[in-house]
Structures are given as structure tokens and as C-alpha cells.
C-alpha atoms as a PDB file:
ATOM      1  CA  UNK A   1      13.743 -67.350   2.326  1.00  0.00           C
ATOM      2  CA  UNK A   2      16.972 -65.784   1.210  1.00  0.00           C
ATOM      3  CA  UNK A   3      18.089 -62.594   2.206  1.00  0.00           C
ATOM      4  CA  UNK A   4      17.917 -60.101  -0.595  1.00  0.00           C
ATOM      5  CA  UNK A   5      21.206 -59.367  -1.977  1.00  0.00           C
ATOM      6  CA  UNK A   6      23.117 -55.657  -0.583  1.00  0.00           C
ATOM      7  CA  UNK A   7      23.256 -52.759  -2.773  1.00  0.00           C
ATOM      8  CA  UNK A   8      25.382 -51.572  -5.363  1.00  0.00           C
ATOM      9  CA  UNK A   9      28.223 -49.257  -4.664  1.00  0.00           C
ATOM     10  CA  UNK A  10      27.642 -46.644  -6.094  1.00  0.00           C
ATOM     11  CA  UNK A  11      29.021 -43.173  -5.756  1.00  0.00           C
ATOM     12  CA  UNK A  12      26.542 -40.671  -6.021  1.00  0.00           C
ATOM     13  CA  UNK A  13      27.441 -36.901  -7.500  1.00  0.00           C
ATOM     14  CA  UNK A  14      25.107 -34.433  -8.269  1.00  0.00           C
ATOM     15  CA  UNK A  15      26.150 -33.152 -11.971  1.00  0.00           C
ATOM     16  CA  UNK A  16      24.649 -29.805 -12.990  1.00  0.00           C
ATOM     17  CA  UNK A  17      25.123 -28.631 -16.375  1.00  0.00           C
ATOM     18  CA  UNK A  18      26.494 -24.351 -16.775  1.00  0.00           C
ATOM     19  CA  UNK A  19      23.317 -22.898 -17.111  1.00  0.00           C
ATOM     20  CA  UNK A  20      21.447 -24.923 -14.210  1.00  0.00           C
ATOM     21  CA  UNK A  21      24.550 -23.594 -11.649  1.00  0.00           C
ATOM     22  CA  UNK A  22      24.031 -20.226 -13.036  1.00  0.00           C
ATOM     23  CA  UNK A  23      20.579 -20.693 -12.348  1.00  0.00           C
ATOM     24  CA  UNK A  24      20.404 -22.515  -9.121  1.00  0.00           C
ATOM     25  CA  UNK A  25      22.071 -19.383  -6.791  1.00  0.00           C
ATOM     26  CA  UNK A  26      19.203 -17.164  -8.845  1.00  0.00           C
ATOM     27  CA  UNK A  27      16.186 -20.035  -7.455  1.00  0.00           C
ATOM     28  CA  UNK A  28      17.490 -19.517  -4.061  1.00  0.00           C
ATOM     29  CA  UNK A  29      17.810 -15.527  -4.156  1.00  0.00           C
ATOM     30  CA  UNK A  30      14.005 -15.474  -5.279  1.00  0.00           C
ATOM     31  CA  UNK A  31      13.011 -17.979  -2.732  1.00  0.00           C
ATOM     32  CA  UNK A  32      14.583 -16.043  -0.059  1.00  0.00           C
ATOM     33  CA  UNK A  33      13.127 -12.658  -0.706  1.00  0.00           C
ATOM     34  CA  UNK A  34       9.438 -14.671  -0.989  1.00  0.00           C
ATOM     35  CA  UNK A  35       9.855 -15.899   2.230  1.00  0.00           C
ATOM     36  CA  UNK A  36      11.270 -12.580   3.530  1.00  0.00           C
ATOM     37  CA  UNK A  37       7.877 -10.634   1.756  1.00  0.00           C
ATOM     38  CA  UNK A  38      10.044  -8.675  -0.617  1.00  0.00           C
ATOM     39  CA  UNK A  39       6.734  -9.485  -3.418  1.00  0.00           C
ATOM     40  CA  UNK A  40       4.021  -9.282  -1.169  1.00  0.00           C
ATOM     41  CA  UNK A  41       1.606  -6.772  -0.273  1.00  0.00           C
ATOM     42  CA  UNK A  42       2.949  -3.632   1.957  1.00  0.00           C
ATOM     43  CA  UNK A  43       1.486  -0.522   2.835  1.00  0.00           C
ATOM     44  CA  UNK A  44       3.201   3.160   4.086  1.00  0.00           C
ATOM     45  CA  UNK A  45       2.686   5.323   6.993  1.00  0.00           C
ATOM     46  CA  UNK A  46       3.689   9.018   7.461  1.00  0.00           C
ATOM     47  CA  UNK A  47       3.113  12.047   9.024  1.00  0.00           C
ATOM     48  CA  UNK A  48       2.380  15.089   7.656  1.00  0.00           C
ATOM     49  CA  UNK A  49       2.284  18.588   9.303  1.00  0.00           C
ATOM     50  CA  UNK A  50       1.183  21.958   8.357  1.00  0.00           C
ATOM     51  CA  UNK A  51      -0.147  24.464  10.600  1.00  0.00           C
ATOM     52  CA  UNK A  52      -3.168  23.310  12.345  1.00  0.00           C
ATOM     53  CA  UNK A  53      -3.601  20.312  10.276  1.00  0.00           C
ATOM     54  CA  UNK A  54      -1.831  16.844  11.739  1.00  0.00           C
ATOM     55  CA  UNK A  55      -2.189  14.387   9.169  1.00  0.00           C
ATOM     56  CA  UNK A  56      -1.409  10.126   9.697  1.00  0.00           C
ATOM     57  CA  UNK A  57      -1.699   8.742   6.311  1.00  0.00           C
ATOM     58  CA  UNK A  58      -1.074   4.690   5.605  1.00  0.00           C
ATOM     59  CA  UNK A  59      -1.460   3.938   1.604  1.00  0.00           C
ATOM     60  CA  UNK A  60      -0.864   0.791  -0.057  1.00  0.00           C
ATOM     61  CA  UNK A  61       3.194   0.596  -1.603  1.00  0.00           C
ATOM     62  CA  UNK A  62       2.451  -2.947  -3.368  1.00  0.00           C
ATOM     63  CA  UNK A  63      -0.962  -4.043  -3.999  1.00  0.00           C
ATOM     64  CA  UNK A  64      -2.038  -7.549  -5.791  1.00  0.00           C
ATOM     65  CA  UNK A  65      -4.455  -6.957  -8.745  1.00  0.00           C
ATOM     66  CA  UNK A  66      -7.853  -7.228  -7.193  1.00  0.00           C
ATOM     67  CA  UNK A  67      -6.914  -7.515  -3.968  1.00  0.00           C
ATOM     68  CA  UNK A  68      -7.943  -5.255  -1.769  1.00  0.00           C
ATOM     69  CA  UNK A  69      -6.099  -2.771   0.987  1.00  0.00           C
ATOM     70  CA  UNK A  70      -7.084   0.943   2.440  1.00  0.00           C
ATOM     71  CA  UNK A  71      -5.937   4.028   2.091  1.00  0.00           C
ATOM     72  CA  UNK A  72      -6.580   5.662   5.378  1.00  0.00           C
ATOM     73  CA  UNK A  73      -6.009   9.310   6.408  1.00  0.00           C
ATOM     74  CA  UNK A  74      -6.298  10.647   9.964  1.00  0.00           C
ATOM     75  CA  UNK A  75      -6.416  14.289   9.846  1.00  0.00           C
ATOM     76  CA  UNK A  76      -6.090  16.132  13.416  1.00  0.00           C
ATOM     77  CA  UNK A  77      -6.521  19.243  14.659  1.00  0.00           C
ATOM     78  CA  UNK A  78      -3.067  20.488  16.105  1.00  0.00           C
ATOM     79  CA  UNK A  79      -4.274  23.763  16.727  1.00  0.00           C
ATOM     80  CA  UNK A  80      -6.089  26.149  19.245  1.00  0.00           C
ATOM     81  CA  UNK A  81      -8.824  26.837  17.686  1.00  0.00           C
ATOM     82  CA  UNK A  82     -11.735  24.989  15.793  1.00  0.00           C
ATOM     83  CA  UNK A  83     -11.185  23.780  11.910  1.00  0.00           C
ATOM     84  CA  UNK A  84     -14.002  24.792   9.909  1.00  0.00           C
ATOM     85  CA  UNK A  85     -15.309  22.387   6.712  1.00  0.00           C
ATOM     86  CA  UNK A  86     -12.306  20.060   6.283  1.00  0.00           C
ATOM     87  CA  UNK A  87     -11.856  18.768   3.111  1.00  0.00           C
ATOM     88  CA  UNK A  88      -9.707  15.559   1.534  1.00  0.00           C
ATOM     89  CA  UNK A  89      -9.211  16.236  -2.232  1.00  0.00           C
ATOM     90  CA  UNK A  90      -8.562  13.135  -3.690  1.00  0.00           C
ATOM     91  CA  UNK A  91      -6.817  12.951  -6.623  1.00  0.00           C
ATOM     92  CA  UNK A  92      -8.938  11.152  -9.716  1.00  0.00           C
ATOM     93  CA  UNK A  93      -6.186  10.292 -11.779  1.00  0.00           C
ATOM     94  CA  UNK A  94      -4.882   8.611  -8.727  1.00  0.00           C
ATOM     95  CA  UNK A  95      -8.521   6.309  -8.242  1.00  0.00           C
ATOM     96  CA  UNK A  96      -9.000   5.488 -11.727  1.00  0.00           C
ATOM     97  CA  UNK A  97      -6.128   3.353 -11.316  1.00  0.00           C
ATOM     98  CA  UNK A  98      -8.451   0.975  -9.175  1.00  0.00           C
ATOM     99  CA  UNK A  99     -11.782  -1.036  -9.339  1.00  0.00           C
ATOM    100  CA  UNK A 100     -14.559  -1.093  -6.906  1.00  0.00           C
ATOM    101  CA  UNK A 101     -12.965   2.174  -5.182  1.00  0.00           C
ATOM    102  CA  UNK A 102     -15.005   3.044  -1.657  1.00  0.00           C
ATOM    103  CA  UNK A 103     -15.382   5.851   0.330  1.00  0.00           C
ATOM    104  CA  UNK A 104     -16.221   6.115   4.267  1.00  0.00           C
ATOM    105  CA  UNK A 105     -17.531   8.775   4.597  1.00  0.00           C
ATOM    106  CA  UNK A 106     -18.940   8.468   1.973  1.00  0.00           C
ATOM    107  CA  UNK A 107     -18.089  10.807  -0.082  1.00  0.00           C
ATOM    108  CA  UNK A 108     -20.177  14.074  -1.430  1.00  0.00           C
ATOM    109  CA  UNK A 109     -18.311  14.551  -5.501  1.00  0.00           C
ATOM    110  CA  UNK A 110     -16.129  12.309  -7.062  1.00  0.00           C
ATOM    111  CA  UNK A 111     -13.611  14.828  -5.702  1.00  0.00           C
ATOM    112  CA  UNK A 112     -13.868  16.209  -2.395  1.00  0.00           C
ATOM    113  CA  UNK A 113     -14.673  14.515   1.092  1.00  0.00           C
ATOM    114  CA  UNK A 114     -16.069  16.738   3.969  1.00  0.00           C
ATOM    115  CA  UNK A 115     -15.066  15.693   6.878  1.00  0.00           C
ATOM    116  CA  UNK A 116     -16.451  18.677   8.937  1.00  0.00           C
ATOM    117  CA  UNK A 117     -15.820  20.874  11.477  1.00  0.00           C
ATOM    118  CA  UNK A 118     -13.016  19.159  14.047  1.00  0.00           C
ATOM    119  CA  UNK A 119     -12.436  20.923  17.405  1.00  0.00           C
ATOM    120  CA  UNK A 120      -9.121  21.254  18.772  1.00  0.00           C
ATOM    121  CA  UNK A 121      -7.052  18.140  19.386  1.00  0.00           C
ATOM    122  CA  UNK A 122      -9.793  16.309  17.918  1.00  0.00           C
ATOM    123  CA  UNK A 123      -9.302  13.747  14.747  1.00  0.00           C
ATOM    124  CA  UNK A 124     -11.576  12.555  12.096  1.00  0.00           C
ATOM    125  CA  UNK A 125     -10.009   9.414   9.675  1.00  0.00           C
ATOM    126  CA  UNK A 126     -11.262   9.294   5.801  1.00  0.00           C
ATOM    127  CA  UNK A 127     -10.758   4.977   4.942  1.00  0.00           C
ATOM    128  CA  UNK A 128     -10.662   4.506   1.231  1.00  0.00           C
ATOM    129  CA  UNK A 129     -10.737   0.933  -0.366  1.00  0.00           C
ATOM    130  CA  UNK A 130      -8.789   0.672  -3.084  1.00  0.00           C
ATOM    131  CA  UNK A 131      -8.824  -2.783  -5.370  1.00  0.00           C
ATOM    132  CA  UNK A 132      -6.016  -3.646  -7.535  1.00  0.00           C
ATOM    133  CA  UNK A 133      -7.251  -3.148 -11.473  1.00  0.00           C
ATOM    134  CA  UNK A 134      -4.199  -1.600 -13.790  1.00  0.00           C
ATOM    135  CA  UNK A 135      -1.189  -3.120 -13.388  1.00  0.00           C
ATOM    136  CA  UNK A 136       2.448  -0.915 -12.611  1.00  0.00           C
ATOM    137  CA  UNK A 137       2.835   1.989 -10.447  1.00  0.00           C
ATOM    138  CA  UNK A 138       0.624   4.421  -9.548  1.00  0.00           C
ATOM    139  CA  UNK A 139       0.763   7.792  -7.857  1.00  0.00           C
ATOM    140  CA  UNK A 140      -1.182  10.569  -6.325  1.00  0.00           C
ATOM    141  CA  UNK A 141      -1.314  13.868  -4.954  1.00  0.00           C
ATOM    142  CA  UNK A 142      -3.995  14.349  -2.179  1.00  0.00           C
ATOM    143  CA  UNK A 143      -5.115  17.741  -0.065  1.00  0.00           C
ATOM    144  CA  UNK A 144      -6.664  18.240   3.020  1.00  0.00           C
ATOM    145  CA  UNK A 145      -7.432  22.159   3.739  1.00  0.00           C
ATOM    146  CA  UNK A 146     -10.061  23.953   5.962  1.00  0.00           C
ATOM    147  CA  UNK A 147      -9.932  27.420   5.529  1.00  0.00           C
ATOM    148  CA  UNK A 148      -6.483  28.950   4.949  1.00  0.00           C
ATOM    149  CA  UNK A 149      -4.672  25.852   6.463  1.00  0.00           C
ATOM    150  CA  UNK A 150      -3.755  23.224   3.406  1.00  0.00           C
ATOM    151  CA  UNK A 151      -1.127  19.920   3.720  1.00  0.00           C
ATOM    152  CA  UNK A 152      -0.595  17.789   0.808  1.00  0.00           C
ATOM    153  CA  UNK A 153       0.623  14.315   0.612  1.00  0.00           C
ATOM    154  CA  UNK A 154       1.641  11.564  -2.263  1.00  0.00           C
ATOM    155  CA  UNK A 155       0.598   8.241  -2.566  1.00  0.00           C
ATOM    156  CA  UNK A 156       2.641   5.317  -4.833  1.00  0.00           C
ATOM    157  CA  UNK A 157       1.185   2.133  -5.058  1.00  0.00           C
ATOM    158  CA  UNK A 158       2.593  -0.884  -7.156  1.00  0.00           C
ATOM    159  CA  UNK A 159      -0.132  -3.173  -8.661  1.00  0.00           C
ATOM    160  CA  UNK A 160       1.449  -6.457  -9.398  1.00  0.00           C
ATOM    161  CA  UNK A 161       0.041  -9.997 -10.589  1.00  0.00           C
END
């Protein structure tokens, strides 16, 4: 049988056309933040202080429509003496934003959560799941008082395909 015979000689170039090399260096910047989670989901912590009342608050920055993640606030008390009837005001305007929006504890009016009395240095945390419905960016003033003691803290949350 005869060998087959070798292959052509043939130069090969790679020949893009102006708007594919204008293009190209755009493909790879978009690839590169995907891989470095620049358009997926993220969430926020801080800290928020006021008198008595030590709050650690995580909220969702970017959110995927109907995907779920928590808002969760830890509320403390920093103080020497006992808290009476703490309350998380959450902000409506702020929820209605979301689908299938739960509450643990669950929570008393579409308003206010009572967490309840808290002793010194002890903590309760309010989780709320939040789904993805309307898309952009959406933000929210919370409260936490008991008694004369009140801290407030924002939540923005980007809802994205």
C-alpha cells in the first residue's frame, strides 16, 4: 500500500476583520470578570452601633431573579442593662421588591419583628429570605429600637437576569 502523500505547505494566519479585533479584547475582558465573580451573586456585611444596640447585618448586593439569599441581622446587647421589646422595622417598600419573602421569627405585622427582651451581652439574629422578583436596584432603610435606644441601617440589592 502506498504511503499517503505529505501535506501541503501552507502558511497559516489568523485574519480578523476591524470590528472582530475591536471585539475580541472586549470577549476576553467579560470572560475574565465571569471567572473572577464580578456578575455573580454577593452579599454585604457591616456593623452598626448605637448605644446599647450592636447590630451585624449581611444583605444581599447582587441577587439573580428568583434566586434566593438572606438578609440576616444580629442585633446584640452592648449594654449593662437588659433591652426591653426589641423591634426590627423592616422597610415594605424595600420587600415588595421580592417574591416568596420569609420571616424567622416569624414575624407579628407586615412591619415590625419582636425579637424580645435580650439581656446584656446577649444576641438574638432576625434571617429574612428574600427571592429575586423585580429586576434593578433596590434599597432599604431598616430600624431596630427597644425603648429609647434606635440604630438604622440600609440595604441595596441588585436583581439581575
Amino acid at each position: 500500500m502506498p504511503a499517503p502523500p505529505p501535506p501541503p505547505d501552507v502558511a497559516r494566519t489568523i485574519r480578523l476583520s476591524a470590528g472582530q479585533r475591536v471585539l475580541l479584547p472586549v470577549l476576553l475582558l467579560v470572560v475574565s470578570l465571569a471567572m473572577a465573580g464580578a456578575f455573580g451573586e454577593s452579599t454585604v456585611a457591616t456593623r452598626v452601633s448605637s448605644g446599647a444596640l450592636d447590630l451585624r447585618v449581611r444583605c444581599p448586593a447582587r441577587l439573580r431573579y428568583r434566586q434566593s439569599q438572606s438578609l440576616m441581622v444580629e442585633v446584640r446587647n452592648a449594654g449593662r442593662t437588659r433591652l426591653e421589646a426589641v423591634r426590627v422595622g423592616l422597610d415594605a417598600a424595600y420587600l415588595s421588591h421580592f417574591a416568596a419573602v420569609r420571616v424567622m421569627p416569624p414575624e407579628q405585622d407586615a412591619a415590625t419583628v419582636v425579637l424580645g427582651a435580650l439581656d446584656p451581652g446577649a444576641s438574638r439574629t432576625l434571617l429574612v429570605e428574600l427571592a429575586g422578583e423585580d429586576y434593578w436596584r433596590h434599597t432599604g432603610t431598616f430600624a431596630v429600637t427597644a425603648g429609647a435606644e434606635a440604630a438604622r441601617f440600609s440595604c441595596s440589592t441588585l436583581v439581575f437576569p
